[in-house]
PDB file of N, CA and C in Angstrom:
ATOM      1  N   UNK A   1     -13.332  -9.443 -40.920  1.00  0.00           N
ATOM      2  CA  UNK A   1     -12.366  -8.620 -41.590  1.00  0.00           C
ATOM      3  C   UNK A   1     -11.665  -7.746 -40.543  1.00  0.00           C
ATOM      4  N   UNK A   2     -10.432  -7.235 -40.795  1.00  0.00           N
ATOM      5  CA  UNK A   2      -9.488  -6.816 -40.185  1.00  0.00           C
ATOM      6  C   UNK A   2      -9.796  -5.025 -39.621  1.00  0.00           C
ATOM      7  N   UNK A   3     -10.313  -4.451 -38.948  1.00  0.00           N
ATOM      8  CA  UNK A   3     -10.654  -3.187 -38.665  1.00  0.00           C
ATOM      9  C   UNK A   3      -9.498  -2.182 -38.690  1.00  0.00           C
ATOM     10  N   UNK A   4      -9.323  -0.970 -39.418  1.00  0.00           N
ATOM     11  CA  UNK A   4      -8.139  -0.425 -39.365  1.00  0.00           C
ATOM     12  C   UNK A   4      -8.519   0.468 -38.654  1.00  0.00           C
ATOM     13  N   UNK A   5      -7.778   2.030 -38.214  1.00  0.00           N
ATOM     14  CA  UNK A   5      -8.407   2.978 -37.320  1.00  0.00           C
ATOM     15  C   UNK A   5      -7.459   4.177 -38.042  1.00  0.00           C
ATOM     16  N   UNK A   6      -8.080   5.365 -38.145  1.00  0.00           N
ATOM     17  CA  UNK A   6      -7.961   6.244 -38.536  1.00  0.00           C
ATOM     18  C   UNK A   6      -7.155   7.401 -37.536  1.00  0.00           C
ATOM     19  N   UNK A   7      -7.357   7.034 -36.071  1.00  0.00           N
ATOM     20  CA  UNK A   7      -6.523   7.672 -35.087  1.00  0.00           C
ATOM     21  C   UNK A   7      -4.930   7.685 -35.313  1.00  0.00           C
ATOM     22  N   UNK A   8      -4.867   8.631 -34.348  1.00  0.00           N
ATOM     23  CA  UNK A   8      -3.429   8.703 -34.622  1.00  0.00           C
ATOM     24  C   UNK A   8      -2.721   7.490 -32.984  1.00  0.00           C
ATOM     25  N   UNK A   9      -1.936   7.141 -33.001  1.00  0.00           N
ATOM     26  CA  UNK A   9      -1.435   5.956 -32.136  1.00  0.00           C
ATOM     27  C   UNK A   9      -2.032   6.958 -30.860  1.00  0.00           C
ATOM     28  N   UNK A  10      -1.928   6.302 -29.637  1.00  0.00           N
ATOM     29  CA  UNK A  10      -1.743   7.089 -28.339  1.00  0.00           C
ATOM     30  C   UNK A  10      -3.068   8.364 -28.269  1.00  0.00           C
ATOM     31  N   UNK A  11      -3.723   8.324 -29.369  1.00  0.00           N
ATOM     32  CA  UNK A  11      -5.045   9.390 -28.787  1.00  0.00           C
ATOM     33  C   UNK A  11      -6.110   8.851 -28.694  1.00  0.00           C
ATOM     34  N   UNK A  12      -7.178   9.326 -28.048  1.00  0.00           N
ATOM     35  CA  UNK A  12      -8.643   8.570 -27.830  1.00  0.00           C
ATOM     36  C   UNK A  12      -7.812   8.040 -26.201  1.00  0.00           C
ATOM     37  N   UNK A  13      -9.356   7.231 -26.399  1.00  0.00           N
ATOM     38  CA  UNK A  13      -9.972   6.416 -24.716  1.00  0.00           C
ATOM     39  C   UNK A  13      -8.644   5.040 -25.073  1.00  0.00           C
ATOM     40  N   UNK A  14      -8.780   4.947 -25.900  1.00  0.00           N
ATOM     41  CA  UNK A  14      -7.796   3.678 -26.314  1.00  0.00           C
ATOM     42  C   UNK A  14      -5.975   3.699 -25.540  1.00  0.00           C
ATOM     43  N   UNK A  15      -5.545   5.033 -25.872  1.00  0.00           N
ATOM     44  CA  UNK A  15      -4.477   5.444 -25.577  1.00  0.00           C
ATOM     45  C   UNK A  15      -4.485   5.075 -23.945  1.00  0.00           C
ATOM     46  N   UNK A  16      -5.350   5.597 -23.359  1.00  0.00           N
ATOM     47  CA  UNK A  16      -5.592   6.010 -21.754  1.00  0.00           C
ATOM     48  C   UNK A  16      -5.536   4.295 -21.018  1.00  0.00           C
ATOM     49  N   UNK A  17      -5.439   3.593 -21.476  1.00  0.00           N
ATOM     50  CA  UNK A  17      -5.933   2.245 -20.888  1.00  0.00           C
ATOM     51  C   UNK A  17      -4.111   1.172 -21.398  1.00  0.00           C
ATOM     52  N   UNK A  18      -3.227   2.093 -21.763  1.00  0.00           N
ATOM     53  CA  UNK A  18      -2.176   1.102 -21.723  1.00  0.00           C
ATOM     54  C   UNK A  18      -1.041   2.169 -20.949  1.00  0.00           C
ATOM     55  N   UNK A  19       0.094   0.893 -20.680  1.00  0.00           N
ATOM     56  CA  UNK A  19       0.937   1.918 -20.152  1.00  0.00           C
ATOM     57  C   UNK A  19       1.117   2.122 -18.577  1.00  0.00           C
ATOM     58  N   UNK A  20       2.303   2.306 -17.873  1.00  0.00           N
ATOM     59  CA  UNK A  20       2.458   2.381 -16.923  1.00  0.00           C
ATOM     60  C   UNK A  20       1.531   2.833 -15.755  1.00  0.00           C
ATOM     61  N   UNK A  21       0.834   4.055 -16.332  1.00  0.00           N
ATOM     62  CA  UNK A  21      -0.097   5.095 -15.916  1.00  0.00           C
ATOM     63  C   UNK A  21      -1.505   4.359 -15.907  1.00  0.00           C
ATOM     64  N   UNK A  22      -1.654   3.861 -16.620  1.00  0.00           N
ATOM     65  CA  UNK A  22      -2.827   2.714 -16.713  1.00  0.00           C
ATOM     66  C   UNK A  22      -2.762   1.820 -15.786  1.00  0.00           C
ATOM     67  N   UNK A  23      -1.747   1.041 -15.510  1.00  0.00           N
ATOM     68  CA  UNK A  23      -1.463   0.083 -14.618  1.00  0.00           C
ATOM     69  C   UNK A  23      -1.915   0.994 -13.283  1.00  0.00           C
ATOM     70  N   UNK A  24      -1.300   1.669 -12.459  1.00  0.00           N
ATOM     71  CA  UNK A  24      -1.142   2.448 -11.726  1.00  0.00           C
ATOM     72  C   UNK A  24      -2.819   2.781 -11.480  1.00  0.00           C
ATOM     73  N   UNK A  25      -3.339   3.326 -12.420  1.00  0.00           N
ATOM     74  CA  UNK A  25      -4.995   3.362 -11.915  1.00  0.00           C
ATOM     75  C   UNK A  25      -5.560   2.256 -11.650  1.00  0.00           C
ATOM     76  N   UNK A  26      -5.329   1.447 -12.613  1.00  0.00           N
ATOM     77  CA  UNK A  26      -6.172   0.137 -12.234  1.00  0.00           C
ATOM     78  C   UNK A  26      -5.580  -0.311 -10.738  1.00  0.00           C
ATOM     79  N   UNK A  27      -4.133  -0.256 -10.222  1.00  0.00           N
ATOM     80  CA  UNK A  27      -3.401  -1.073  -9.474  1.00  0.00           C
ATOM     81  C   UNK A  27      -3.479  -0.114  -8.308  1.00  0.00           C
ATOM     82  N   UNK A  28      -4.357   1.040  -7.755  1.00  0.00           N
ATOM     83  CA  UNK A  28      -3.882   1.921  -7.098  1.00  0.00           C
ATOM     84  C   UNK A  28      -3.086   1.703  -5.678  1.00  0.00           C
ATOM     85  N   UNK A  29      -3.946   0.837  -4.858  1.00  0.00           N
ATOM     86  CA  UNK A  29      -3.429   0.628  -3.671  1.00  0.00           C
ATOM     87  C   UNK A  29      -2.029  -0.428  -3.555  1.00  0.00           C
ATOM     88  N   UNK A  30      -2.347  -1.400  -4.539  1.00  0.00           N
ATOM     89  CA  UNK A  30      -0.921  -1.900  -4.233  1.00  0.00           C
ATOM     90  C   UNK A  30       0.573  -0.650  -5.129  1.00  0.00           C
ATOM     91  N   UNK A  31      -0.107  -0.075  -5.980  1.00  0.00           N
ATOM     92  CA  UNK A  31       1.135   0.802  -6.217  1.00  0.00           C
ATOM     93  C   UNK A  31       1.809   1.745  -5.027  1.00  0.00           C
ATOM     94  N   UNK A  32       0.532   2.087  -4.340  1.00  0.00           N
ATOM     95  CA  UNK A  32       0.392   3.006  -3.567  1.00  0.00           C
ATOM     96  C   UNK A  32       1.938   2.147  -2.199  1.00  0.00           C
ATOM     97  N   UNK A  33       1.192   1.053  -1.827  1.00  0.00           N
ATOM     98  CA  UNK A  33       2.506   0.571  -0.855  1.00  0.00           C
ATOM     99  C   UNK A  33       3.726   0.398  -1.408  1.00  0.00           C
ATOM    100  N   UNK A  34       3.711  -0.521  -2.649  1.00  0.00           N
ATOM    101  CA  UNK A  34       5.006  -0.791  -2.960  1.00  0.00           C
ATOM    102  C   UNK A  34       6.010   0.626  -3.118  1.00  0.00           C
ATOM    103  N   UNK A  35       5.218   1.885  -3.583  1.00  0.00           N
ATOM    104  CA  UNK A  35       6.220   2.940  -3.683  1.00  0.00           C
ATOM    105  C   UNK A  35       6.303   3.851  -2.006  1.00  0.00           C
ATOM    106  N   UNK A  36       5.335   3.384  -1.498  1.00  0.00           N
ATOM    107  CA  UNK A  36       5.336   3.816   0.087  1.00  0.00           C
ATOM    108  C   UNK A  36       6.826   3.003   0.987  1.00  0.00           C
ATOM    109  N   UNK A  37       6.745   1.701   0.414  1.00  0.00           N
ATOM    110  CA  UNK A  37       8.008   1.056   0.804  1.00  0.00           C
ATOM    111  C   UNK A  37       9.402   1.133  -0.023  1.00  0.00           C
ATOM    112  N   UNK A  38       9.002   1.195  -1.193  1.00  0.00           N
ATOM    113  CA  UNK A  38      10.705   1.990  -1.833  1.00  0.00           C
ATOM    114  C   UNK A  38      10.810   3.121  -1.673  1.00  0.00           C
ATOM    115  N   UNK A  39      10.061   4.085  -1.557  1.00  0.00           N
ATOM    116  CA  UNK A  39      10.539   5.599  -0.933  1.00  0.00           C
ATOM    117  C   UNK A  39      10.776   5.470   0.278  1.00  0.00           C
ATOM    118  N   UNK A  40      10.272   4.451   1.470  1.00  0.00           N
ATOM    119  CA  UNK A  40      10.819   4.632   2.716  1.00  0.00           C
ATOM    120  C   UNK A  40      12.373   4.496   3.192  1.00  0.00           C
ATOM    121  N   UNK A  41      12.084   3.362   2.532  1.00  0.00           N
ATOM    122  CA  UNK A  41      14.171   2.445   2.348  1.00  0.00           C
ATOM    123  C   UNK A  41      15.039   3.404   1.423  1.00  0.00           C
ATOM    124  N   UNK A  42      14.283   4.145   0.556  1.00  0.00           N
ATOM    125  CA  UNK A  42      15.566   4.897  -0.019  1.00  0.00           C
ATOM    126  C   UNK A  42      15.652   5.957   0.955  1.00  0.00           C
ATOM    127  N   UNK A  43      14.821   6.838   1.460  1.00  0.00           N
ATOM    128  CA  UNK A  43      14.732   7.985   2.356  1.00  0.00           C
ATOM    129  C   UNK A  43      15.680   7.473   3.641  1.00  0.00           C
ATOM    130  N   UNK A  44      15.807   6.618   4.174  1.00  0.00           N
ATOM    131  CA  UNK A  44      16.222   6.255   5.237  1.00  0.00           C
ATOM    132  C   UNK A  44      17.881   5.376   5.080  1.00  0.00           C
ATOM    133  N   UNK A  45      17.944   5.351   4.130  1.00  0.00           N
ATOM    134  CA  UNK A  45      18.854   4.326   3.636  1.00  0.00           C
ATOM    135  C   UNK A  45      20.541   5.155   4.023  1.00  0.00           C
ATOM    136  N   UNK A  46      20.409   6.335   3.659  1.00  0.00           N
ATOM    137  CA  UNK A  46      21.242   7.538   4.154  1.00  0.00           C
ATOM    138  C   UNK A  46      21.712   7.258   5.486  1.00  0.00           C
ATOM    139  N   UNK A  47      20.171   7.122   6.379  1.00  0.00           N
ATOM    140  CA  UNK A  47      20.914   7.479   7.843  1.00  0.00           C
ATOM    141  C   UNK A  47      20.933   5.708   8.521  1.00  0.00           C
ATOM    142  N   UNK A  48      20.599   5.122   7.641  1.00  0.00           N
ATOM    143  CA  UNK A  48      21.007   3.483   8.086  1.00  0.00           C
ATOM    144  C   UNK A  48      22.262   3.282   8.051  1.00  0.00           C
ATOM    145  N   UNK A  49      23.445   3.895   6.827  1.00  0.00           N
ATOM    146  CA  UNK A  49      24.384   3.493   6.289  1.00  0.00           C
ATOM    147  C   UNK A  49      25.891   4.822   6.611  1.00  0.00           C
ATOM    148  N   UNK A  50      25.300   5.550   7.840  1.00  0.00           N
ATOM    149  CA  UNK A  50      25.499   6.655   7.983  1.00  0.00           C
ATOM    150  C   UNK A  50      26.739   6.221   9.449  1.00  0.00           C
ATOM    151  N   UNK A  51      27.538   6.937   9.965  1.00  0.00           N
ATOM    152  CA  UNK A  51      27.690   6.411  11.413  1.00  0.00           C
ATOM    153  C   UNK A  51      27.233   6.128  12.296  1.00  0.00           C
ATOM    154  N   UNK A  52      25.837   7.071  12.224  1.00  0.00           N
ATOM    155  CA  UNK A  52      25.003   6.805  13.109  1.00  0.00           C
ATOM    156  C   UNK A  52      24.300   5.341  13.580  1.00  0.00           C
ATOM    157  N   UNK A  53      24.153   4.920  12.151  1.00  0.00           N
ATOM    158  CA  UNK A  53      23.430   3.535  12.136  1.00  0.00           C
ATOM    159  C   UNK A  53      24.478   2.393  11.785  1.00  0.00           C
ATOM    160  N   UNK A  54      24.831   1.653  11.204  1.00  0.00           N
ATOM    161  CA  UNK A  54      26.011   0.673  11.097  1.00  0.00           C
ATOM    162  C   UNK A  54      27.370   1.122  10.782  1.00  0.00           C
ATOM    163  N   UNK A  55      27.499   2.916  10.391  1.00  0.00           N
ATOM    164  CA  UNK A  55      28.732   3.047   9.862  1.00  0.00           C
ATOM    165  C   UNK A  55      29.580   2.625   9.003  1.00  0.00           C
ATOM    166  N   UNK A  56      28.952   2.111   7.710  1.00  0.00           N
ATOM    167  CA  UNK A  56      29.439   1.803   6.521  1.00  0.00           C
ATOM    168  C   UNK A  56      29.697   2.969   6.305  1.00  0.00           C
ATOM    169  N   UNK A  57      28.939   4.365   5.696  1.00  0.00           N
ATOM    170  CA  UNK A  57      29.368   5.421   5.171  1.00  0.00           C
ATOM    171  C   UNK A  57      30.610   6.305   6.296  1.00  0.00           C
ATOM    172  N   UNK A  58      31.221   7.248   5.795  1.00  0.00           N
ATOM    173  CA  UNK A  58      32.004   8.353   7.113  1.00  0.00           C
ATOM    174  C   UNK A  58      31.450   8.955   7.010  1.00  0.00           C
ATOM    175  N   UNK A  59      30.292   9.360   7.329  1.00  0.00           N
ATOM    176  CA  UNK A  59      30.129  10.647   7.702  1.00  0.00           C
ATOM    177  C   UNK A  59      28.264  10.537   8.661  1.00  0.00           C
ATOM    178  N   UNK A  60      28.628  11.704   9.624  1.00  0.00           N
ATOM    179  CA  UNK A  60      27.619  11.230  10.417  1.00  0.00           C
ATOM    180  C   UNK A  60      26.282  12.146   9.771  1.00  0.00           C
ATOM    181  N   UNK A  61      24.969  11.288  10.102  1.00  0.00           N
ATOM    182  CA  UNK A  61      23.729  12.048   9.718  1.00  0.00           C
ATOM    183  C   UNK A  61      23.513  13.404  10.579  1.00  0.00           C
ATOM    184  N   UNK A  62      23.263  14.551  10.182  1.00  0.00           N
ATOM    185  CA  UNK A  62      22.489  15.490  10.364  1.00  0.00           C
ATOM    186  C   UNK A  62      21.392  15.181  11.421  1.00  0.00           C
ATOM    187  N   UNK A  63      21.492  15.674  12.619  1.00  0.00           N
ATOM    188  CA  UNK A  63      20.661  15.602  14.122  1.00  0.00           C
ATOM    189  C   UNK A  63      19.221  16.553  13.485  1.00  0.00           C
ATOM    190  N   UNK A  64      19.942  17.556  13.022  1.00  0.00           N
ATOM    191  CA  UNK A  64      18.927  18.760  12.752  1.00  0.00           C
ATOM    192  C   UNK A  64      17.460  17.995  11.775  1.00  0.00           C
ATOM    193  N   UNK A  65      17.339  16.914  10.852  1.00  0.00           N
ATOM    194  CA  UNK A  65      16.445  16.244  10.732  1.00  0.00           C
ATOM    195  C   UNK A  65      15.450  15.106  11.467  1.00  0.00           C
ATOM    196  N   UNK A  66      16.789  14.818  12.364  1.00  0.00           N
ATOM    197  CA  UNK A  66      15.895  13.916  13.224  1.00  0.00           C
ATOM    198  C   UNK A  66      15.299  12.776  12.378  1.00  0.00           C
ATOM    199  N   UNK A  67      14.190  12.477  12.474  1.00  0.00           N
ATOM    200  CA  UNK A  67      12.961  11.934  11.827  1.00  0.00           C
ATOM    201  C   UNK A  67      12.261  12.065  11.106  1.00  0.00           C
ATOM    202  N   UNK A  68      11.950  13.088  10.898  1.00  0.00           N
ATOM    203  CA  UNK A  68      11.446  13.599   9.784  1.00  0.00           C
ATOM    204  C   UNK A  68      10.966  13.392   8.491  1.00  0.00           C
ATOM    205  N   UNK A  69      12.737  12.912   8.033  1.00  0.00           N
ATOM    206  CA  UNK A  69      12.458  11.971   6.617  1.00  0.00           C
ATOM    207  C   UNK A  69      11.667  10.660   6.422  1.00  0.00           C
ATOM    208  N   UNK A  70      10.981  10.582   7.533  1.00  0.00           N
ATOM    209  CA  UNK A  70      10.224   9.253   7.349  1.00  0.00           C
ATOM    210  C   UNK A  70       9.193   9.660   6.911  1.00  0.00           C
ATOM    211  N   UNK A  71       8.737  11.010   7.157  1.00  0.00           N
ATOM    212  CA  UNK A  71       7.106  11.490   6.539  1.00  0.00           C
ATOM    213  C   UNK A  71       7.107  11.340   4.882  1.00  0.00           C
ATOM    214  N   UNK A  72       8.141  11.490   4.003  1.00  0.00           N
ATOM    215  CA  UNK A  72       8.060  11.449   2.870  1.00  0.00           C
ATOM    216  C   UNK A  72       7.740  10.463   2.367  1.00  0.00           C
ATOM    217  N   UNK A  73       7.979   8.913   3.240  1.00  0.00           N
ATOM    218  CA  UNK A  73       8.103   7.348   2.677  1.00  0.00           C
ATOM    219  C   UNK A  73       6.394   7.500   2.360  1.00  0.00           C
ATOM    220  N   UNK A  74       5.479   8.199   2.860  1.00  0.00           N
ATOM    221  CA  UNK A  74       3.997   7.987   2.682  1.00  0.00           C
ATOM    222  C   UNK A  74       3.583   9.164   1.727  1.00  0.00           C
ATOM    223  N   UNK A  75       4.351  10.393   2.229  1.00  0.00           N
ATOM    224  CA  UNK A  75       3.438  11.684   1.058  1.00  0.00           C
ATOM    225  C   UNK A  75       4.420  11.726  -0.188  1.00  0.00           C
ATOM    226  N   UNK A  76       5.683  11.159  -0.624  1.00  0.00           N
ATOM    227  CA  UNK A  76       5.987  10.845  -2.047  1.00  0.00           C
ATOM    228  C   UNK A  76       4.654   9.989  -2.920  1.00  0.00           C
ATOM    229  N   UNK A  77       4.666   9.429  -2.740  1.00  0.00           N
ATOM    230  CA  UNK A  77       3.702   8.215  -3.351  1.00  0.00           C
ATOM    231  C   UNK A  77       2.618   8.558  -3.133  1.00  0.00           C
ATOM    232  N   UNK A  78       2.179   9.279  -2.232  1.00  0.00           N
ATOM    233  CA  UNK A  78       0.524  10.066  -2.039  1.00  0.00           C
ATOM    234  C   UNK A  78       0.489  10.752  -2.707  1.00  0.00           C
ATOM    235  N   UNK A  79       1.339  11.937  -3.138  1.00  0.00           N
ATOM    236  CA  UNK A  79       1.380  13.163  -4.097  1.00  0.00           C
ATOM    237  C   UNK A  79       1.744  12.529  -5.237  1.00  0.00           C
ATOM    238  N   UNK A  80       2.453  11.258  -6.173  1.00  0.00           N
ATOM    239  CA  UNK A  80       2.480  11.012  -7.207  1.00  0.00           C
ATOM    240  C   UNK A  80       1.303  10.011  -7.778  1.00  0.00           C
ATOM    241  N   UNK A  81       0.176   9.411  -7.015  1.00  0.00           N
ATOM    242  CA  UNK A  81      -0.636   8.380  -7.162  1.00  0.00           C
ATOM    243  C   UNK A  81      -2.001   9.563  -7.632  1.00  0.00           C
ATOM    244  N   UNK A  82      -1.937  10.708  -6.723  1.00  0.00           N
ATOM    245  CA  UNK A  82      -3.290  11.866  -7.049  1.00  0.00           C
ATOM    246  C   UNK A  82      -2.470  12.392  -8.423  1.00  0.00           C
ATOM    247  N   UNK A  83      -1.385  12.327  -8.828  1.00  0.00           N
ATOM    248  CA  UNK A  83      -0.678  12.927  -9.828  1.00  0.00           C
ATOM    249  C   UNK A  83      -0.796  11.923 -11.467  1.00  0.00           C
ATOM    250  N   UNK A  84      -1.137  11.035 -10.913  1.00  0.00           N
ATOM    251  CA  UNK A  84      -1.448   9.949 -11.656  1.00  0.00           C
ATOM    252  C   UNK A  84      -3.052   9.855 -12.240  1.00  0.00           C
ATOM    253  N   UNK A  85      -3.566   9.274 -10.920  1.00  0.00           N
ATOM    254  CA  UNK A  85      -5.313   9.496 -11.378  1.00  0.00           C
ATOM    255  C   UNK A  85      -5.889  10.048 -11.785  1.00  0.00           C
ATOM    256  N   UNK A  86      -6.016  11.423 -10.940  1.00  0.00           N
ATOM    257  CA  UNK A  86      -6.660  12.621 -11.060  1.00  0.00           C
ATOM    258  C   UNK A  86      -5.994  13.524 -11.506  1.00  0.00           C
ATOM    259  N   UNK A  87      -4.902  13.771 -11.897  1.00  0.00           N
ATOM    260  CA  UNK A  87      -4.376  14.986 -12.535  1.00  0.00           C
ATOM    261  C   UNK A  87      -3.822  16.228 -11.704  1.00  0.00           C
ATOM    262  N   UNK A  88      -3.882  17.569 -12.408  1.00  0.00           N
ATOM    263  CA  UNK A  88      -4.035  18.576 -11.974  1.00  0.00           C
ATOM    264  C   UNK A  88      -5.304  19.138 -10.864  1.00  0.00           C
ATOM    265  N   UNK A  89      -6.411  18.388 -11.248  1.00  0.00           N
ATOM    266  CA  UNK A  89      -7.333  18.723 -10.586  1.00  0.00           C
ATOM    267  C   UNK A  89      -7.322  18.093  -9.314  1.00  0.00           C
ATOM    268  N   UNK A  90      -6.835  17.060  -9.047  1.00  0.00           N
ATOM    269  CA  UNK A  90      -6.688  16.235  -8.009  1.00  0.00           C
ATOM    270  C   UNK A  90      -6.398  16.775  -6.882  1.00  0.00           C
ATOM    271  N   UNK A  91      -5.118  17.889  -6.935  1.00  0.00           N
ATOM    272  CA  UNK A  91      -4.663  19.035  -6.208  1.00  0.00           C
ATOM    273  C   UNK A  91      -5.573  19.879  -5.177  1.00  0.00           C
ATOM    274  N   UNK A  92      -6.615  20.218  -5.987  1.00  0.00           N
ATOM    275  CA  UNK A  92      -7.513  21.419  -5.737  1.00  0.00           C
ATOM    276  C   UNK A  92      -8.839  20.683  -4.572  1.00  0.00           C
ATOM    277  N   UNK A  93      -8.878  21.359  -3.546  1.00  0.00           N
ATOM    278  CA  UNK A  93     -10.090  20.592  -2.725  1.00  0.00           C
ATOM    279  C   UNK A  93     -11.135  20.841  -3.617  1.00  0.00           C
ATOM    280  N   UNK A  94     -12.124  19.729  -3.250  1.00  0.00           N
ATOM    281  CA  UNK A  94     -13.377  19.750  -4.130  1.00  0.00           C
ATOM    282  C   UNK A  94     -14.455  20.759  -3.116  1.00  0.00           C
ATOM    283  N   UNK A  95     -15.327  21.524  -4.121  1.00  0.00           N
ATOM    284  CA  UNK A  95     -16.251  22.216  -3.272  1.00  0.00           C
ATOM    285  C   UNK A  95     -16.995  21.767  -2.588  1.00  0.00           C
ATOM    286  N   UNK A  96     -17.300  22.479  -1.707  1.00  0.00           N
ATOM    287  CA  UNK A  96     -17.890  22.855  -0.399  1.00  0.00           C
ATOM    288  C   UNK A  96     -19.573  22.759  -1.197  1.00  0.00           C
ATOM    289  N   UNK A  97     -20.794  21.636  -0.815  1.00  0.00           N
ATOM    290  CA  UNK A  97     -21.986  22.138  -1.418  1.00  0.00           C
ATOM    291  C   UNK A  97     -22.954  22.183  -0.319  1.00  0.00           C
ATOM    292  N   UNK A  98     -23.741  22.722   0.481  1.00  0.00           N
ATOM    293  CA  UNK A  98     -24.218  22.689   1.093  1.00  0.00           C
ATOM    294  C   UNK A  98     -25.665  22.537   1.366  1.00  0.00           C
ATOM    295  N   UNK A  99     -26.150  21.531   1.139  1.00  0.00           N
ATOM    296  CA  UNK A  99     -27.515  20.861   0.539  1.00  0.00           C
ATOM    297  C   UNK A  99     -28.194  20.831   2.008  1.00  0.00           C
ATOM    298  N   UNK A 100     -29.272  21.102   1.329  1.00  0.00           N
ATOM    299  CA  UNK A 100     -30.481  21.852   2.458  1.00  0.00           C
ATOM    300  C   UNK A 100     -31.056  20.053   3.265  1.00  0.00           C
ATOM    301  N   UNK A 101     -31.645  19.973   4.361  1.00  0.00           N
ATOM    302  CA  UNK A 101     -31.878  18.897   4.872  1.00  0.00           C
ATOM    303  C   UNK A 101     -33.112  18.710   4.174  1.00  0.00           C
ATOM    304  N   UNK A 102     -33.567  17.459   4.308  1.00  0.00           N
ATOM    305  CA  UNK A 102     -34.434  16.642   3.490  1.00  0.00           C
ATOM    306  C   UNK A 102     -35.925  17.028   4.430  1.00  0.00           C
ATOM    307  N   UNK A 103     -36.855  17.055   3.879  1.00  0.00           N
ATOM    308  CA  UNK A 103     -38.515  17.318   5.309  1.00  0.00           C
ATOM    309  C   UNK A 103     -38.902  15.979   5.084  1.00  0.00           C
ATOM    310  N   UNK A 104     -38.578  15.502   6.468  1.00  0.00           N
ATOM    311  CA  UNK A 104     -39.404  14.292   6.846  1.00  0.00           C
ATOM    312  C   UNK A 104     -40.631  14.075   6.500  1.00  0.00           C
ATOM    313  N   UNK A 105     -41.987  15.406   6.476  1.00  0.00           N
ATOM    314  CA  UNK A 105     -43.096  15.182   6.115  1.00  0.00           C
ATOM    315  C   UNK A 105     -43.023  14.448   4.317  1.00  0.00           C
TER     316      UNK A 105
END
């Protein structure tokens, strides 16, 4: 027979297991590159298309960044993957416990 459920759509353990966000936990590391590599190409895409680099766009990139913008192609997707998993708490270093050594005897 057919089981009905009394929940409301989207609450419970049930909810937590579909959905983009779901994917994303289960999928962590390959999410983790593929958005490591579309945030890199978009971040950079500016000063590829810039004078500096083939000169499609007019106008020249900003010296005053330098390089820089390449650090984001890895901590976008680092800061949205802990934003994903772990939440809010994810943020916060985990404590410090300092457990006494074990007696060999």
């Amino acid at each position: 027979m057919l089981k009905t459920s009394t929940e409301a759509p989207g609450s419970g353990s049930a909810g937590r297991d579909r959905g983009p966000a779901a994917s994303v936990r289960r999928h962590g590391l390959v999410t983790f590159y593929a958005l490591a590599y579309l945030v890199s190409w978009l971040v950079w895409l500016p000063y590829v298309l810039s004078q500096d680099g083939l000169g499609v766009l007019g106008f020249s990139f900003p010296q005053v960044l330098g390089t820089s913008q390449g650090v984001a192609g890895f901590a976008v997707p680092a800061l949205l993957l802990i934003a994903v998993t772990r939440g809010r708490l994810g943020y916060r270093p985990e404590p410090y416990v300092d457990k006494p050594a074990r007696d060999a005897s």
